[in-house]
PDB file of N, CA and C in Angstrom:
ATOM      1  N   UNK A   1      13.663  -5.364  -1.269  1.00  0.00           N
ATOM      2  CA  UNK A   1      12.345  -4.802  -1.064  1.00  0.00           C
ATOM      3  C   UNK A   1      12.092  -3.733  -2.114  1.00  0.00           C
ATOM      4  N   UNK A   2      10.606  -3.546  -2.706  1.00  0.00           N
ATOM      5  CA  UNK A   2      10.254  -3.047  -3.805  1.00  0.00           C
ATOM      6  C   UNK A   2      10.205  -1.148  -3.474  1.00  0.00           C
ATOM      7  N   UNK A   3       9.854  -1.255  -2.067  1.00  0.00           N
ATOM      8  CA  UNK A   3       9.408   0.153  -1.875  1.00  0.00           C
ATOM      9  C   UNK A   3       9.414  -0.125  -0.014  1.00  0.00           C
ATOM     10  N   UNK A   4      10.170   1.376   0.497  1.00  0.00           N
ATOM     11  CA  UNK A   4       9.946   0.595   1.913  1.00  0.00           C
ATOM     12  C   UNK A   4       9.049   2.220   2.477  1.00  0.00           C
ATOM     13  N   UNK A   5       8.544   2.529   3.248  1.00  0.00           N
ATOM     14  CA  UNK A   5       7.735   3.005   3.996  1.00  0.00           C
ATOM     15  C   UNK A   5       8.199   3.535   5.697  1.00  0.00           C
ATOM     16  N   UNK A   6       7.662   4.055   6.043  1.00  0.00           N
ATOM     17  CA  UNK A   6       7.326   4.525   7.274  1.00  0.00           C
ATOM     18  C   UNK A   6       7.068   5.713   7.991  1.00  0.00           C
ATOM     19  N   UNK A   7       6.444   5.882   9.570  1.00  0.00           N
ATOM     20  CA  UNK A   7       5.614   7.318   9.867  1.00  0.00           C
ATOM     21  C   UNK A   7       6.720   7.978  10.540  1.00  0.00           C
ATOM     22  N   UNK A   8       6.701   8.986  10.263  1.00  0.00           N
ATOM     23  CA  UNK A   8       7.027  10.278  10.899  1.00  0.00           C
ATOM     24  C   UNK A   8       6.106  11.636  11.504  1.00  0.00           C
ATOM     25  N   UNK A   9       6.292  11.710  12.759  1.00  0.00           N
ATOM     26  CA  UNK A   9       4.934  12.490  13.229  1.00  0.00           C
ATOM     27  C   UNK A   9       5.952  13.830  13.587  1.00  0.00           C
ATOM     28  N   UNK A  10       5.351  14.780  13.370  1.00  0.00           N
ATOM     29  CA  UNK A  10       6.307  16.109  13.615  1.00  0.00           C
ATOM     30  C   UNK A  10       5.276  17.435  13.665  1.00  0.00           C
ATOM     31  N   UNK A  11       4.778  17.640  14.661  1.00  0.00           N
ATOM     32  CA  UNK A  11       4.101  19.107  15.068  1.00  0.00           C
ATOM     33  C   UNK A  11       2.312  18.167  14.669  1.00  0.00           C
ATOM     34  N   UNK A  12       2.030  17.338  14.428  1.00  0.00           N
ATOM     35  CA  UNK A  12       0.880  16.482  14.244  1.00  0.00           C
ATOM     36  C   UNK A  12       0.592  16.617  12.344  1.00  0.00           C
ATOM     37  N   UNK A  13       1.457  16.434  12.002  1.00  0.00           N
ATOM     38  CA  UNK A  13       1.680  16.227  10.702  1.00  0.00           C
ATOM     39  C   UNK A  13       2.463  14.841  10.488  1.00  0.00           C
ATOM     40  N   UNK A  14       1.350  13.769   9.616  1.00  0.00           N
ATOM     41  CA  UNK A  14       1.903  12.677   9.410  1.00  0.00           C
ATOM     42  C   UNK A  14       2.835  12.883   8.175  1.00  0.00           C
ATOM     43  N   UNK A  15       4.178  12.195   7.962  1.00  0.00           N
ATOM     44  CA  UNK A  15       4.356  11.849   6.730  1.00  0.00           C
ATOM     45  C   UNK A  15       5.406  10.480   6.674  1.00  0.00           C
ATOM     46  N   UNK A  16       4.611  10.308   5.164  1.00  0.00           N
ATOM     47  CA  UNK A  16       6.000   8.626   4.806  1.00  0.00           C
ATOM     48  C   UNK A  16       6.383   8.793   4.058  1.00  0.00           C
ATOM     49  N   UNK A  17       7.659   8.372   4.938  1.00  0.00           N
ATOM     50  CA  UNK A  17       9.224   8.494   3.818  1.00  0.00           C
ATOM     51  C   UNK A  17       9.325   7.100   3.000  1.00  0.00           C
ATOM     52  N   UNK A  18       9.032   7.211   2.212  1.00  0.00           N
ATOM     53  CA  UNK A  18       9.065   6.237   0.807  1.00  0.00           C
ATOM     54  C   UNK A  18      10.637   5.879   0.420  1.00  0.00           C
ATOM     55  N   UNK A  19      11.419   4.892   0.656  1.00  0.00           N
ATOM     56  CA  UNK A  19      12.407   4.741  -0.495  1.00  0.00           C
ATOM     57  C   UNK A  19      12.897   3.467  -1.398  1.00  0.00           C
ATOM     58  N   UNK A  20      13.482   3.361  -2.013  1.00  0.00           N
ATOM     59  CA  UNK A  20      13.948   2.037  -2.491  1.00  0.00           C
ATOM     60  C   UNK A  20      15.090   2.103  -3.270  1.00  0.00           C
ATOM     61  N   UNK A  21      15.567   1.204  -4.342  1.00  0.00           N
ATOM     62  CA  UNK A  21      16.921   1.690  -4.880  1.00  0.00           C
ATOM     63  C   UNK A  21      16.807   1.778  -6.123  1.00  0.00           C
ATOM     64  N   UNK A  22      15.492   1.995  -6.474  1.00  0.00           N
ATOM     65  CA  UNK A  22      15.462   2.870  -7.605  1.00  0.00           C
ATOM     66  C   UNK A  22      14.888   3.846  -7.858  1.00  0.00           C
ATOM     67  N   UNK A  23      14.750   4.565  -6.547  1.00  0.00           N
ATOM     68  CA  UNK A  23      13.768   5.507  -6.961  1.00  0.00           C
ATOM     69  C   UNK A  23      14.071   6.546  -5.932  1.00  0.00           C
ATOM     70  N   UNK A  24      14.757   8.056  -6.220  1.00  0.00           N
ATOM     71  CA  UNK A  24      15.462   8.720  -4.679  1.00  0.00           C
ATOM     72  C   UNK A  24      14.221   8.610  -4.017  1.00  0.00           C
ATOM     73  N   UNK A  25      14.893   8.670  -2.091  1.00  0.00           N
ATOM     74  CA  UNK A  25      13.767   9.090  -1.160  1.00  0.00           C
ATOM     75  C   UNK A  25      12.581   9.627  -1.228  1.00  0.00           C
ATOM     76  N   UNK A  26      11.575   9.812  -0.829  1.00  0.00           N
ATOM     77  CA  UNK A  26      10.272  10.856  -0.987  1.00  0.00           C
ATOM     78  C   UNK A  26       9.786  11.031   0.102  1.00  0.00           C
ATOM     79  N   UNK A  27       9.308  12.212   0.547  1.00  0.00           N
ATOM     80  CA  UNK A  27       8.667  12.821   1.850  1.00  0.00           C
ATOM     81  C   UNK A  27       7.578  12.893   1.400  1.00  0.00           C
ATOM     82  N   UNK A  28       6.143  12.277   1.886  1.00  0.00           N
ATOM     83  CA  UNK A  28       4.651  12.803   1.339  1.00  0.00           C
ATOM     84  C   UNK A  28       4.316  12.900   2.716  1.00  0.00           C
ATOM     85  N   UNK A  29       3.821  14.338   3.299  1.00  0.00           N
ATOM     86  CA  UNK A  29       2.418  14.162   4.156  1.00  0.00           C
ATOM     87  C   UNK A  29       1.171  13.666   3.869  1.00  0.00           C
ATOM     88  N   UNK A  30       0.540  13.001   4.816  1.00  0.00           N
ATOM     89  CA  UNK A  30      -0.504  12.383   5.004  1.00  0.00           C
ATOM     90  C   UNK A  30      -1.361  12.465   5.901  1.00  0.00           C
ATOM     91  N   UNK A  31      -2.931  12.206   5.759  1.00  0.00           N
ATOM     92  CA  UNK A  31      -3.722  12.426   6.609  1.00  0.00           C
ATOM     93  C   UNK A  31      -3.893  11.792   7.716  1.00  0.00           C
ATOM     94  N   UNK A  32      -3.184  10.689   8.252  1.00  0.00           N
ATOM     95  CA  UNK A  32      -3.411   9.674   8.308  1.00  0.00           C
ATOM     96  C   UNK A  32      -2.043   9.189   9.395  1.00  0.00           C
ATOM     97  N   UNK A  33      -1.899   8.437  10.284  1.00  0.00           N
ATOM     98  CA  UNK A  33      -0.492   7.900  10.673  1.00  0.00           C
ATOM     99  C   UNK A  33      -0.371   6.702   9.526  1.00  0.00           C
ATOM    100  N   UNK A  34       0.756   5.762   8.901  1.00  0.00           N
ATOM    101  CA  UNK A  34       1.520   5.328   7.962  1.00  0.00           C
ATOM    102  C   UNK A  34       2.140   4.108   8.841  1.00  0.00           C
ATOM    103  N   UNK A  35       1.531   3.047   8.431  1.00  0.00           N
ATOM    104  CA  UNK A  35       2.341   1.519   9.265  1.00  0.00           C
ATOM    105  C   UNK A  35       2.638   0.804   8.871  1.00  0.00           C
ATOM    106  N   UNK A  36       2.445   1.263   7.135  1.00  0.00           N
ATOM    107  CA  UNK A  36       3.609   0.439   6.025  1.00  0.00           C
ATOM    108  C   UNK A  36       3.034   1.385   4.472  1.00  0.00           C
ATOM    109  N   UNK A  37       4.155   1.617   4.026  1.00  0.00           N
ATOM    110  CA  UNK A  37       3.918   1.607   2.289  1.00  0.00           C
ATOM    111  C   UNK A  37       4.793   1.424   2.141  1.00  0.00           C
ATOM    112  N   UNK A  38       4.318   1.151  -0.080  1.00  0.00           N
ATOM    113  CA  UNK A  38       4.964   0.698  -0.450  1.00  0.00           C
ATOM    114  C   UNK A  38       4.844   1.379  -1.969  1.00  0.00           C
ATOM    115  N   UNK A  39       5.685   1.150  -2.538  1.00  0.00           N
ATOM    116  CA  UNK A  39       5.864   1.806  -4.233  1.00  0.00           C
ATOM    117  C   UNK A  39       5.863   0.773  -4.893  1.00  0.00           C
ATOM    118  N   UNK A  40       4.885   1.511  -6.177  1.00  0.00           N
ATOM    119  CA  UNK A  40       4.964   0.235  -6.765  1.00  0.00           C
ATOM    120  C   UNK A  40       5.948   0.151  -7.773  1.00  0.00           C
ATOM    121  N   UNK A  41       6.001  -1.538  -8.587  1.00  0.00           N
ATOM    122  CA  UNK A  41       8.097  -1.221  -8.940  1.00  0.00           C
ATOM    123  C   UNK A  41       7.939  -0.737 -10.471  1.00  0.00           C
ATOM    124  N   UNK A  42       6.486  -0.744 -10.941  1.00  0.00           N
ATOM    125  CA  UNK A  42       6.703  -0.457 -12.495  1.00  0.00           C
ATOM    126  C   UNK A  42       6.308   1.053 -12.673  1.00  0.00           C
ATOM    127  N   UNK A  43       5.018   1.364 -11.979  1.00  0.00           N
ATOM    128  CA  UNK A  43       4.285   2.476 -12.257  1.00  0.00           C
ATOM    129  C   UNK A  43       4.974   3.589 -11.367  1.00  0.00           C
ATOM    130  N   UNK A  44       5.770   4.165 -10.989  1.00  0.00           N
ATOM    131  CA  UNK A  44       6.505   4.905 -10.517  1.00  0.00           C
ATOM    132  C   UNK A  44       5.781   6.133  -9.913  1.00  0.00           C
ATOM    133  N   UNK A  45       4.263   6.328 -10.373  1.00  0.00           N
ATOM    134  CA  UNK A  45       3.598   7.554 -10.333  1.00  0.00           C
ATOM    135  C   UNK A  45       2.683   7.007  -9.034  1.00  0.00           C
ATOM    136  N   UNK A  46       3.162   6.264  -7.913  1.00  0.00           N
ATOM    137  CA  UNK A  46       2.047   5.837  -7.044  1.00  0.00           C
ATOM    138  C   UNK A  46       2.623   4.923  -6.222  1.00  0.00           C
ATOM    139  N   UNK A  47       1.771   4.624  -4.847  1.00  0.00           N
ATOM    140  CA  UNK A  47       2.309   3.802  -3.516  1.00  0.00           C
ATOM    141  C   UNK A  47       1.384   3.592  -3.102  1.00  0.00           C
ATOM    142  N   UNK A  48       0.791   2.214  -2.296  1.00  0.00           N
ATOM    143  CA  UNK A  48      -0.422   1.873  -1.116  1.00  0.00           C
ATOM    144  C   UNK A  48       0.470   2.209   0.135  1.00  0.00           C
ATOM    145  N   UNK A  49      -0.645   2.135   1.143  1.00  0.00           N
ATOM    146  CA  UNK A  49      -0.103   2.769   2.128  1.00  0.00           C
ATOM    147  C   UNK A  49      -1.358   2.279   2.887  1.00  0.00           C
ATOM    148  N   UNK A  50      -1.121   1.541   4.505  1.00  0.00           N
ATOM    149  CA  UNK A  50      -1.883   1.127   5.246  1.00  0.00           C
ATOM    150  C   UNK A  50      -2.015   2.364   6.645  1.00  0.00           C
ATOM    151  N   UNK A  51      -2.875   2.449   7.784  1.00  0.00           N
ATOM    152  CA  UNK A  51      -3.398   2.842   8.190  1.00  0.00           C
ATOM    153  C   UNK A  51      -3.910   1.943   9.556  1.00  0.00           C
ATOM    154  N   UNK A  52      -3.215   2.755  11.016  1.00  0.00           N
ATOM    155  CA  UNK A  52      -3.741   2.217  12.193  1.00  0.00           C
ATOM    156  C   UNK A  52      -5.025   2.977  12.169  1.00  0.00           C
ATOM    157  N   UNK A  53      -5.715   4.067  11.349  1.00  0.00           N
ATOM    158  CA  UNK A  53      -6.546   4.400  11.579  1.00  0.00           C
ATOM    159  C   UNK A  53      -8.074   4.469  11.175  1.00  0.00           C
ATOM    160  N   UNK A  54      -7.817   3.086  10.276  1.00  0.00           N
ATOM    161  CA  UNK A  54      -8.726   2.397   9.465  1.00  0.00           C
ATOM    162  C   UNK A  54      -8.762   1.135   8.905  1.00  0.00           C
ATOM    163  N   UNK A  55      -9.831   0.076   8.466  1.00  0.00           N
ATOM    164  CA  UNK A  55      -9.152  -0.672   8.298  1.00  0.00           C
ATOM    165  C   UNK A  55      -9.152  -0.576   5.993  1.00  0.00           C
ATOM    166  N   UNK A  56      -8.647   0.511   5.672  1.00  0.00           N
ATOM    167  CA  UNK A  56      -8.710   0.371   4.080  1.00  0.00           C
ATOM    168  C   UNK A  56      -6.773   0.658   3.816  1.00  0.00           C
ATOM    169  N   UNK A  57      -6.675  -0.111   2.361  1.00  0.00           N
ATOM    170  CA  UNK A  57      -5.364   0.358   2.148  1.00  0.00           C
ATOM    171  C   UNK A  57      -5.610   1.103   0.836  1.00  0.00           C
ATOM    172  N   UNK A  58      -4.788   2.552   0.792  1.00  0.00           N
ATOM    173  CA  UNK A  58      -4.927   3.351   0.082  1.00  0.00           C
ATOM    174  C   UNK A  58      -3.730   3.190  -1.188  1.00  0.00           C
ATOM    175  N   UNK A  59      -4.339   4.021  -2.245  1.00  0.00           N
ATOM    176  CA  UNK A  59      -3.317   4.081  -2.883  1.00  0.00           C
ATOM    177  C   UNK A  59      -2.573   5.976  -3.154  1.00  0.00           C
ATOM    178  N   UNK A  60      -2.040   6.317  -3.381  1.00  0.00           N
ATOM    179  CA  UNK A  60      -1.767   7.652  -3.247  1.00  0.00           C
ATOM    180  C   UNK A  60      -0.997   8.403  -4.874  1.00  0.00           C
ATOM    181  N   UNK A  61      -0.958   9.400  -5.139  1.00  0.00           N
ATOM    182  CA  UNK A  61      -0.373   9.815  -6.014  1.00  0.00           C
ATOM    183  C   UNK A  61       1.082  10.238  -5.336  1.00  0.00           C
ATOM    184  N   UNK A  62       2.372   9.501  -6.239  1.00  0.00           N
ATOM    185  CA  UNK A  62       3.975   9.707  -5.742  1.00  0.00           C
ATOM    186  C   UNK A  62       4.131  10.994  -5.710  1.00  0.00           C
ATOM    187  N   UNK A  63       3.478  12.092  -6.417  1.00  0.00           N
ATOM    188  CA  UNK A  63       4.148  13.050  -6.531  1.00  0.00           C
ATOM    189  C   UNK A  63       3.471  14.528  -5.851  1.00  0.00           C
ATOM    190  N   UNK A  64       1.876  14.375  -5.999  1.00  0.00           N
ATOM    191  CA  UNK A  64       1.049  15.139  -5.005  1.00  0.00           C
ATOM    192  C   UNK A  64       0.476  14.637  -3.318  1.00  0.00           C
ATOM    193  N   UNK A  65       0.785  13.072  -3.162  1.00  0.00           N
ATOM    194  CA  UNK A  65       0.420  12.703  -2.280  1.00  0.00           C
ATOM    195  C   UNK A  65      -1.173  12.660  -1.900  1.00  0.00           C
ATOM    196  N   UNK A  66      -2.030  12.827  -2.984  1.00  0.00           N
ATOM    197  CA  UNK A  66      -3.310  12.871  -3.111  1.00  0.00           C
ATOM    198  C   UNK A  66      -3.601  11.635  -3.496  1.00  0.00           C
ATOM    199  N   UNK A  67      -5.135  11.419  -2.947  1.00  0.00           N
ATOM    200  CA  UNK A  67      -5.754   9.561  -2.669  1.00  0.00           C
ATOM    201  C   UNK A  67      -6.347   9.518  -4.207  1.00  0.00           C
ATOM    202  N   UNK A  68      -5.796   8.276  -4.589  1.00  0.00           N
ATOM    203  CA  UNK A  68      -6.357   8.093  -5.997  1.00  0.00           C
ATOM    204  C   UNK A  68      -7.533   6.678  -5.880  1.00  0.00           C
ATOM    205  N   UNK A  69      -7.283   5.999  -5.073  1.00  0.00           N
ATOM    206  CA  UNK A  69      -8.035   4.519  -4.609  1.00  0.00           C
ATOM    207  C   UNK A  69      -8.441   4.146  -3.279  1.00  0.00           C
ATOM    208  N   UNK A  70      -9.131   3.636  -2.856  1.00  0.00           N
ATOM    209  CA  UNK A  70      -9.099   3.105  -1.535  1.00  0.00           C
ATOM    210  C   UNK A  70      -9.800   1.709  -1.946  1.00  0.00           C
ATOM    211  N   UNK A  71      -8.843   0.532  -1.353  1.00  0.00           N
ATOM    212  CA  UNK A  71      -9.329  -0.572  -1.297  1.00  0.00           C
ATOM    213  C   UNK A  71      -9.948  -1.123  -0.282  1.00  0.00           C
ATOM    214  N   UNK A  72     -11.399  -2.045   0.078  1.00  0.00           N
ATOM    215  CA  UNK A  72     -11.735  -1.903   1.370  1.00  0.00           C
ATOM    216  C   UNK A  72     -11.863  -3.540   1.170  1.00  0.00           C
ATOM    217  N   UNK A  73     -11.740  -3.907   3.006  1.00  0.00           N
ATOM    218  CA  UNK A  73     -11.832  -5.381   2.740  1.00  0.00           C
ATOM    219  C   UNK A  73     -10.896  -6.091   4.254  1.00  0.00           C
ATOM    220  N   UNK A  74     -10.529  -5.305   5.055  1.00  0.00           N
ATOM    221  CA  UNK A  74      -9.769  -5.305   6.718  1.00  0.00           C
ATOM    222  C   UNK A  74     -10.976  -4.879   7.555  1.00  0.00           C
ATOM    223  N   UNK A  75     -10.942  -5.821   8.383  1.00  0.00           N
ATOM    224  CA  UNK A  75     -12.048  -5.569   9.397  1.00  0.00           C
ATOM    225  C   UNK A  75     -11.329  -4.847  10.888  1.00  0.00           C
ATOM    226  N   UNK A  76      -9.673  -3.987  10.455  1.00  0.00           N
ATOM    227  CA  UNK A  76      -9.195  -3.917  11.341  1.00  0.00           C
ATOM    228  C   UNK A  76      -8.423  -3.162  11.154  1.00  0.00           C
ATOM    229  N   UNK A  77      -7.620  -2.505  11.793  1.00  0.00           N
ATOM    230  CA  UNK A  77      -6.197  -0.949  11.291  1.00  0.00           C
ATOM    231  C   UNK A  77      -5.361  -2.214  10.602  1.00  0.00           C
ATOM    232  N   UNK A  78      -4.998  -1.749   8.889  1.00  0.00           N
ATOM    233  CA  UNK A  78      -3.969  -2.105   8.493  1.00  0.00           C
ATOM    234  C   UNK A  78      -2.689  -2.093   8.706  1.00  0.00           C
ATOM    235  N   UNK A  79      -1.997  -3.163   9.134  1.00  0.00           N
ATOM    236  CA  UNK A  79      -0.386  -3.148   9.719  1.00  0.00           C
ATOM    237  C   UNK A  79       0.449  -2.975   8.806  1.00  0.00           C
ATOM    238  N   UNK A  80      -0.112  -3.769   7.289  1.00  0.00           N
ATOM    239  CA  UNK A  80       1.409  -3.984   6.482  1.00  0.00           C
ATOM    240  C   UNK A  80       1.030  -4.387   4.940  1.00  0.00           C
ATOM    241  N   UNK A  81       1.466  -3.398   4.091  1.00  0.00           N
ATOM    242  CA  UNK A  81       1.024  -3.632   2.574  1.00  0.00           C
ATOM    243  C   UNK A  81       2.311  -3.754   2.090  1.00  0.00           C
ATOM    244  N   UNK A  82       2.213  -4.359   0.842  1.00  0.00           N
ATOM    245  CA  UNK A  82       3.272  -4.527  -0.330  1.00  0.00           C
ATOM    246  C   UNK A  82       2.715  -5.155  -1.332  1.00  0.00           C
ATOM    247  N   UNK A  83       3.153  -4.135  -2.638  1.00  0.00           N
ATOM    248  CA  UNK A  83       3.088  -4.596  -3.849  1.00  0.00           C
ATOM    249  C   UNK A  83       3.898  -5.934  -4.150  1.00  0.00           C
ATOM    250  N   UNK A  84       3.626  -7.111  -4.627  1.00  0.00           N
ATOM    251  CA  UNK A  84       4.244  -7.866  -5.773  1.00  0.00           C
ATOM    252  C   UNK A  84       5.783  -7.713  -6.634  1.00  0.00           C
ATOM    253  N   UNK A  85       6.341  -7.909  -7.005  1.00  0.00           N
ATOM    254  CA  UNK A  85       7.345  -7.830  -7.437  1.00  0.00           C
ATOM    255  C   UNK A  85       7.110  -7.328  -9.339  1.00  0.00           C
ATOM    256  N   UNK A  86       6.244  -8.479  -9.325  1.00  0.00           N
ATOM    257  CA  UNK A  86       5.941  -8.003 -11.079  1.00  0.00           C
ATOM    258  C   UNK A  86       4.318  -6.821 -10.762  1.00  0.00           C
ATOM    259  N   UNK A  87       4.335  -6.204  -9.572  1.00  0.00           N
ATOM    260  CA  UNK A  87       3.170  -5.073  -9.477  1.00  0.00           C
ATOM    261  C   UNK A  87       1.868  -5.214  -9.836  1.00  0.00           C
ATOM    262  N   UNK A  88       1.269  -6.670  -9.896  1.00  0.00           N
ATOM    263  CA  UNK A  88       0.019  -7.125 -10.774  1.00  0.00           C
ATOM    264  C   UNK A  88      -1.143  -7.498  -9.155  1.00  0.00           C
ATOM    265  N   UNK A  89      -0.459  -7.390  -7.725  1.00  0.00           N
ATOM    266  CA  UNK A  89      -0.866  -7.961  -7.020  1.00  0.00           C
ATOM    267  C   UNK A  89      -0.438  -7.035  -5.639  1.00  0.00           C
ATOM    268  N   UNK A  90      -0.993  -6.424  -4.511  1.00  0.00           N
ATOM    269  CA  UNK A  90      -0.427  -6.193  -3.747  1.00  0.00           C
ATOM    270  C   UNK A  90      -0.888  -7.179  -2.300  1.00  0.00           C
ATOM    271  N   UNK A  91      -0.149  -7.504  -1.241  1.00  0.00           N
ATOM    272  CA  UNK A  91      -1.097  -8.028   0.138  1.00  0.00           C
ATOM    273  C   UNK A  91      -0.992  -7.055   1.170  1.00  0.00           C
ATOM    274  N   UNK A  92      -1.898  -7.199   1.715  1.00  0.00           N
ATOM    275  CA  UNK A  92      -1.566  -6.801   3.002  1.00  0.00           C
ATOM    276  C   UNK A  92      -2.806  -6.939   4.041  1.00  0.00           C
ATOM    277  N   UNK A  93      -2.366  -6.988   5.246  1.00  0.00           N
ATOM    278  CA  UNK A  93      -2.048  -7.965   6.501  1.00  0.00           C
ATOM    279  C   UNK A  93      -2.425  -6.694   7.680  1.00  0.00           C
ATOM    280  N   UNK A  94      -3.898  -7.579   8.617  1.00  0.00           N
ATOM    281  CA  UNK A  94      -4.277  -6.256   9.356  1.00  0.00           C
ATOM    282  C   UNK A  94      -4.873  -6.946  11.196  1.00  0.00           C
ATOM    283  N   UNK A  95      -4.850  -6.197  11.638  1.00  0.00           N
ATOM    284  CA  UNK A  95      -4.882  -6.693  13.310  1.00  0.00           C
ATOM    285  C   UNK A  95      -6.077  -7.291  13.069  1.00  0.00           C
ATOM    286  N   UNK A  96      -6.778  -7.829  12.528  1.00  0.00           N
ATOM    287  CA  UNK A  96      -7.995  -8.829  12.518  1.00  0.00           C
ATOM    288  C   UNK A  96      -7.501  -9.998  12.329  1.00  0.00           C
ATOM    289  N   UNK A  97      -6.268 -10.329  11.650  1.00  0.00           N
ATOM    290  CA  UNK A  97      -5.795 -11.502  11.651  1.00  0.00           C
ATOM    291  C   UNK A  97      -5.488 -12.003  10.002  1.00  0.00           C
ATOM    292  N   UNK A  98      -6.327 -10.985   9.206  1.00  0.00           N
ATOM    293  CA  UNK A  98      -6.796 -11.519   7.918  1.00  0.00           C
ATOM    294  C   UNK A  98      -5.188 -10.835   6.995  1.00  0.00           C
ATOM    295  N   UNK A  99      -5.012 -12.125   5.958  1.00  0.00           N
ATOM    296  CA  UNK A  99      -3.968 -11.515   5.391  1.00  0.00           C
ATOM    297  C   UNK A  99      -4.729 -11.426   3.798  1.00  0.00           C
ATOM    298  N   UNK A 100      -5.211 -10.487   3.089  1.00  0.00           N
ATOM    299  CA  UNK A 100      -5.483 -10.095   1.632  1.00  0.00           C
ATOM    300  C   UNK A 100      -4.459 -10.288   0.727  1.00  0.00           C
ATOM    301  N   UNK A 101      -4.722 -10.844  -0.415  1.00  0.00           N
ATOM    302  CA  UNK A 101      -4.291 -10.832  -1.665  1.00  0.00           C
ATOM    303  C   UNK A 101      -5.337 -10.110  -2.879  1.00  0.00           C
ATOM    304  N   UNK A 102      -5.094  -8.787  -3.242  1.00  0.00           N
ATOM    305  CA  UNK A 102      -5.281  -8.047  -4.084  1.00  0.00           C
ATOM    306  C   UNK A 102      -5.054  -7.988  -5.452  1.00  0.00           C
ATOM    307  N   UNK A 103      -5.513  -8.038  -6.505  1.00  0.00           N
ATOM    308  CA  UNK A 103      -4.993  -7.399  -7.996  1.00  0.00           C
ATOM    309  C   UNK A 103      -5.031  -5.958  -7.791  1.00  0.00           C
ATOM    310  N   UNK A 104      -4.274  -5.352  -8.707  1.00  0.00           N
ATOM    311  CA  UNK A 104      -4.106  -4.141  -8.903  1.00  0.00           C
ATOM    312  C   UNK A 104      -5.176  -3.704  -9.765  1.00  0.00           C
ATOM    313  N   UNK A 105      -5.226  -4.327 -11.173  1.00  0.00           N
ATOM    314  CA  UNK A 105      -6.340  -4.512 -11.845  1.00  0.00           C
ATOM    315  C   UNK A 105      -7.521  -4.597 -11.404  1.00  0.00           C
ATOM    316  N   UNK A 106      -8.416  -3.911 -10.918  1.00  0.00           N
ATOM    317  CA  UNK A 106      -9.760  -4.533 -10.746  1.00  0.00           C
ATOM    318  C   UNK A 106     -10.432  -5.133 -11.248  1.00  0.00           C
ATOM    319  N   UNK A 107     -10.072  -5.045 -12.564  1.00  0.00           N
ATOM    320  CA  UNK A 107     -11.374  -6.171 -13.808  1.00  0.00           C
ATOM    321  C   UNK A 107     -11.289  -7.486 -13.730  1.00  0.00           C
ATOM    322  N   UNK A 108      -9.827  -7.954 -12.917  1.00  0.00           N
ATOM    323  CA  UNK A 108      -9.630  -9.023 -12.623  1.00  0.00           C
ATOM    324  C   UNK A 108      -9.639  -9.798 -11.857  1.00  0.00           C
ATOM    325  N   UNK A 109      -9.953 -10.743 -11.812  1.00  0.00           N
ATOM    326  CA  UNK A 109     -10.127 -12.330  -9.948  1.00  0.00           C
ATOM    327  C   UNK A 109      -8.632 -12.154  -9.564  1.00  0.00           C
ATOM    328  N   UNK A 110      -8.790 -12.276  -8.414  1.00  0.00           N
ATOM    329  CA  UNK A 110      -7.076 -12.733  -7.500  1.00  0.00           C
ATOM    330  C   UNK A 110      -7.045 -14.259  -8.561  1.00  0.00           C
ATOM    331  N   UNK A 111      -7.326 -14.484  -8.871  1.00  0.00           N
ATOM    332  CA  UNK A 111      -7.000 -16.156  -9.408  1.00  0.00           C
ATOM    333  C   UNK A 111      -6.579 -16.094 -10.919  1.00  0.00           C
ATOM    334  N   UNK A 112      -7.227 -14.814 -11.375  1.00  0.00           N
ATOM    335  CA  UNK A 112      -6.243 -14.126 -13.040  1.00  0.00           C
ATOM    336  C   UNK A 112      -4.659 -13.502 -13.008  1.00  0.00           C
ATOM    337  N   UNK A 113      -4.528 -13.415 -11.540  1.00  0.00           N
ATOM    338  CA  UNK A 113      -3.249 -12.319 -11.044  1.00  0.00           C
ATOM    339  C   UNK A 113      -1.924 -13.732 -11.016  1.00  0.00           C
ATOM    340  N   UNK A 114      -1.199 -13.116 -11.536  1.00  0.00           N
ATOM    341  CA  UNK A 114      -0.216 -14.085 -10.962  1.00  0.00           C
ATOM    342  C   UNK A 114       0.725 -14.129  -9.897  1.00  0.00           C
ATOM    343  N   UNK A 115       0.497 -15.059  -8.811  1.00  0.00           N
ATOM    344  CA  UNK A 115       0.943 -15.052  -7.494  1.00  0.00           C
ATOM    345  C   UNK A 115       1.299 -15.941  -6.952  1.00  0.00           C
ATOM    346  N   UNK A 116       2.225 -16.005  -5.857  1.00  0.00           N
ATOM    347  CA  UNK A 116       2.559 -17.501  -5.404  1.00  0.00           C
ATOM    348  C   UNK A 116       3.018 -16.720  -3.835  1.00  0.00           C
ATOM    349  N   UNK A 117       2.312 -17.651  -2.979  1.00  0.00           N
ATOM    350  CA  UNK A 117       2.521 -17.489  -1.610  1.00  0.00           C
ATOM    351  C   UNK A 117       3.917 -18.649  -1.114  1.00  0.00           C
ATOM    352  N   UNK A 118       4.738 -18.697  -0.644  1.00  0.00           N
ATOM    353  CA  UNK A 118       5.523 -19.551  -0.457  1.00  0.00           C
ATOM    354  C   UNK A 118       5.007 -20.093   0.944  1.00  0.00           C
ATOM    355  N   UNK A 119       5.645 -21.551   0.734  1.00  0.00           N
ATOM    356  CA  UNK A 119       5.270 -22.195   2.526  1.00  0.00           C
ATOM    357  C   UNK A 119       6.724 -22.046   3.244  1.00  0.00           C
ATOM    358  N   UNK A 120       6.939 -21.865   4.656  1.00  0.00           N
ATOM    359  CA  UNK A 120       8.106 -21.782   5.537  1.00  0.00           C
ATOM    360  C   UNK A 120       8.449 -22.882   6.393  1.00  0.00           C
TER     361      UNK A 120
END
């Protein structure tokens, strides 16, 4: 996993602990309760991060924890984001049922991004 996530609530202060294995731990508070992020694996300076308390997935600055993006497009509290492996694409997946496929890029179609959904 590229970046793993999750909430910690303590005196009503959200925060997500970010980690992965390349990158030490990170504590960011947030405005927000946290029901998945994720880091992304190239740009090191940033993480999306979903939200039972909306349905947008954000993107955040790694190091101030300040909102640099909000992507909108969940008709429902976001359960679960993740970047892509090559970081060109993130999904994520929200109690409406709907699962998104994103570019990171905005100038670009999901169909310029390179992606592959596997079947199970």
């Amino acid at each position: 996993m590229l970046g793993e996530g999750r909430n910690e609530k303590r005196r009503g202060i959200e925060r997500a602990e970010l980690t992965n294995s390349q990158h030490p731990p990170v504590s960011i508070e947030l405005p927000h309760p946290v029901t998945s992020a994720s880091l992304h694996p190239f740009l090191r300076d940033r993480f999306i991060a979903g939200s039972t308390n909306d349905p947008w997935v954000r993107v955040y600055d790694l190091d101030s924890g300040k909102e640099k993006e909000v992507y909108k497009g969940h008709h429902g509290p976001v359960l679960c984001a993740s970047y892509s492996p090559d970081g060109e694409v993130y999904a994520s997946g929200s109690e409406d049922g709907e699962s998104l496929v994103t570019c990171v890029d905005r100038r670009k179609q999901v169909d310029q991004c390179t992606w592959t959904i596997a079947d199970e």
